[in-house]
Protein backbone atom coordinates (compact mmCIF):
# COMPACT_ATOMS: atom_id res chain seq x y z
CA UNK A 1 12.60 -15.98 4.55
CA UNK A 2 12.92 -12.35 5.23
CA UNK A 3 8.84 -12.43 5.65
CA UNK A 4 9.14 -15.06 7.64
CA UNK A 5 11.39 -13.78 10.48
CA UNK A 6 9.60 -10.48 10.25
CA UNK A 7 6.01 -12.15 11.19
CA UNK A 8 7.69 -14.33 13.49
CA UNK A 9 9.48 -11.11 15.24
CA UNK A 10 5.56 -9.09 14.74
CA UNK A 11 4.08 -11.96 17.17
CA UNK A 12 7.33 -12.67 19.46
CA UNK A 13 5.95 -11.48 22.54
CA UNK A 14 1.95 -12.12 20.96
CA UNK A 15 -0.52 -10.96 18.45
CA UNK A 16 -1.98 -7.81 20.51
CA UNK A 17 0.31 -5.17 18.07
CA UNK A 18 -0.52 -7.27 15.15
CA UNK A 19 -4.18 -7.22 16.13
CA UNK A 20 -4.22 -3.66 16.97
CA UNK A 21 -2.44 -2.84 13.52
CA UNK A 22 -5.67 -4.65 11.87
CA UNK A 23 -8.61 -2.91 13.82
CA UNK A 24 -6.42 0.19 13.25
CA UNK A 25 -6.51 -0.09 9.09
CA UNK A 26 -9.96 -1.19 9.28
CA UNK A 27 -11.70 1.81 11.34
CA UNK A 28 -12.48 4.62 10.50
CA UNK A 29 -9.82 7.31 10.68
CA UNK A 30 -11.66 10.90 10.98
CA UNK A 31 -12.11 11.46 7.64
CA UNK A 32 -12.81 10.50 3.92
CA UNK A 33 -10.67 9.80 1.25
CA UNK A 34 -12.59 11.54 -1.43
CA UNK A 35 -12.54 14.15 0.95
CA UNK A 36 -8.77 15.34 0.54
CA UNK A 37 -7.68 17.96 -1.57
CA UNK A 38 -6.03 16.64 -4.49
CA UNK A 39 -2.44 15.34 -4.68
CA UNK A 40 0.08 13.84 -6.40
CA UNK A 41 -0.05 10.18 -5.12
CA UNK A 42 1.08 7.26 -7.11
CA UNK A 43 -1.20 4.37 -6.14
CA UNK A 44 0.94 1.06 -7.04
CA UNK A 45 -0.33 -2.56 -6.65
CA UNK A 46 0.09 -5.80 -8.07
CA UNK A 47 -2.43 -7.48 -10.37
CA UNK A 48 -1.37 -11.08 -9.12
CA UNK A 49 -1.41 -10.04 -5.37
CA UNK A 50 -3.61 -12.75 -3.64
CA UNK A 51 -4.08 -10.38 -0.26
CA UNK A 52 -4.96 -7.57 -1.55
CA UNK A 53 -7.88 -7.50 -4.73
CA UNK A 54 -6.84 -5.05 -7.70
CA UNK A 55 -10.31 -3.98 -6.94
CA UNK A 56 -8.32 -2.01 -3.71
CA UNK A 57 -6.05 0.08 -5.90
CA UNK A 58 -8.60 1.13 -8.30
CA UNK A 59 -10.82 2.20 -5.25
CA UNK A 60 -8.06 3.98 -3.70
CA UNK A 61 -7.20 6.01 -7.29
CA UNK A 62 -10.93 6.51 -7.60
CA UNK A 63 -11.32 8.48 -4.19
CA UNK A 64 -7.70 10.03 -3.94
CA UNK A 65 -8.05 13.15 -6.61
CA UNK A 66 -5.01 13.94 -8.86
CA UNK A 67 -3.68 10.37 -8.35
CA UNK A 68 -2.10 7.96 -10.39
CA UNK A 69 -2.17 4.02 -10.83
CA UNK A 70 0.77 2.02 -11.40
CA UNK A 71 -0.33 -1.77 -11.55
CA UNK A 72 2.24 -4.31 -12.50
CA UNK A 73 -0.32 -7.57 -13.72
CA UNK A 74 2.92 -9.78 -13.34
CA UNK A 75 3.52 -8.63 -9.72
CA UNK A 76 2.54 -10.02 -6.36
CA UNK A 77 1.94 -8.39 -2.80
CA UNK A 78 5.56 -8.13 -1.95
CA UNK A 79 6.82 -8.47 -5.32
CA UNK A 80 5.40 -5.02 -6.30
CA UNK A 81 7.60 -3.47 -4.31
CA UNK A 82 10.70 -5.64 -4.52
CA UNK A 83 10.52 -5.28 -8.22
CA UNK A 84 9.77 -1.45 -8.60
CA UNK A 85 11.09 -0.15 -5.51
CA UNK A 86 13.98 1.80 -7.53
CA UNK A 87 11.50 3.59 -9.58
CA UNK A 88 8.99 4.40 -6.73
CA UNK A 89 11.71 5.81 -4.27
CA UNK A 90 12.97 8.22 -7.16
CA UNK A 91 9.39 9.44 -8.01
CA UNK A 92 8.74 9.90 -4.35
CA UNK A 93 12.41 12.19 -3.84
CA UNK A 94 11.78 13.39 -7.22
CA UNK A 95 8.47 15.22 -6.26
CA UNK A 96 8.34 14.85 -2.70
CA UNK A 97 4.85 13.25 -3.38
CA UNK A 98 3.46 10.64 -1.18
CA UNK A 99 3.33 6.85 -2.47
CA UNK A 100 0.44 4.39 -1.56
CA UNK A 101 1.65 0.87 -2.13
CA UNK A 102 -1.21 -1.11 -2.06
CA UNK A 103 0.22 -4.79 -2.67
C-alpha cells in the first residue's frame, strides 16, 4: 500500500516529474561509468525483480571498478531493499561508501 500512495502522490498534480525523472535516468549524464576512478560501491539487486533484469546489476558491477555485487535470487524490486536494508545502511556508515540499489 505504501507503493501505492507514493505513485499516487508522484502523479497528484500529473506525470510531468515522473516523466522528467525517466528521460532524466535514460540520457546521458556527461560521462561514462567505466570512466570513474574506482570505488567502493556495493551494487545490490534482486534476482526475482521483474522491472529491473539481473542483466542491470551485472552491467553496472562490470563498468563501476572496485565494486561489489550483492544479489539476493529470492528478492524482488522493492523487496531487496526491505529485506537487506539493515545490512546495506551499516556497510554504507561503516565505510562511508556509496550504495547502488539496483532493484
Amino acid at each position: 500500500q505504501a507503493v501505492i500512495d507514493t505513485l499516487n502522490e508522484a502523479t497528484r498534480c500529473g506525470a510531468t516529474g515522473v516523466a522528467t525523472d525517466v528521460r532524466l535516468l535514460g540520457s546521458h549524464w556527461g560521462f561514462c561509468l567505466n570512466e570513474l576512478p574506482p570505488s567502493s560501491i556495493s551494487v545490490w539487486h534482486g534476482g526475482c525483480d521483474p522491472i529491473a533484469p539481473i542483466s542491470m546489476a551485472h552491467y553496472f558491477h562490470r563498468q563501476l571498478a572496485g565494486s561489489e555485487l550483492i544479489i539476493d535470487p529470492s528478492a524482488g524490486h522493492l523487496t531487496m531493499i526491505k529485506w537487506h536494508a539493515a545490512e546495506i545502511l551499516a556497510r554504507f556508515s561503516a565505510s562511508a561508501a556509496p550504495v547502488l540499489a539496483t532493484g
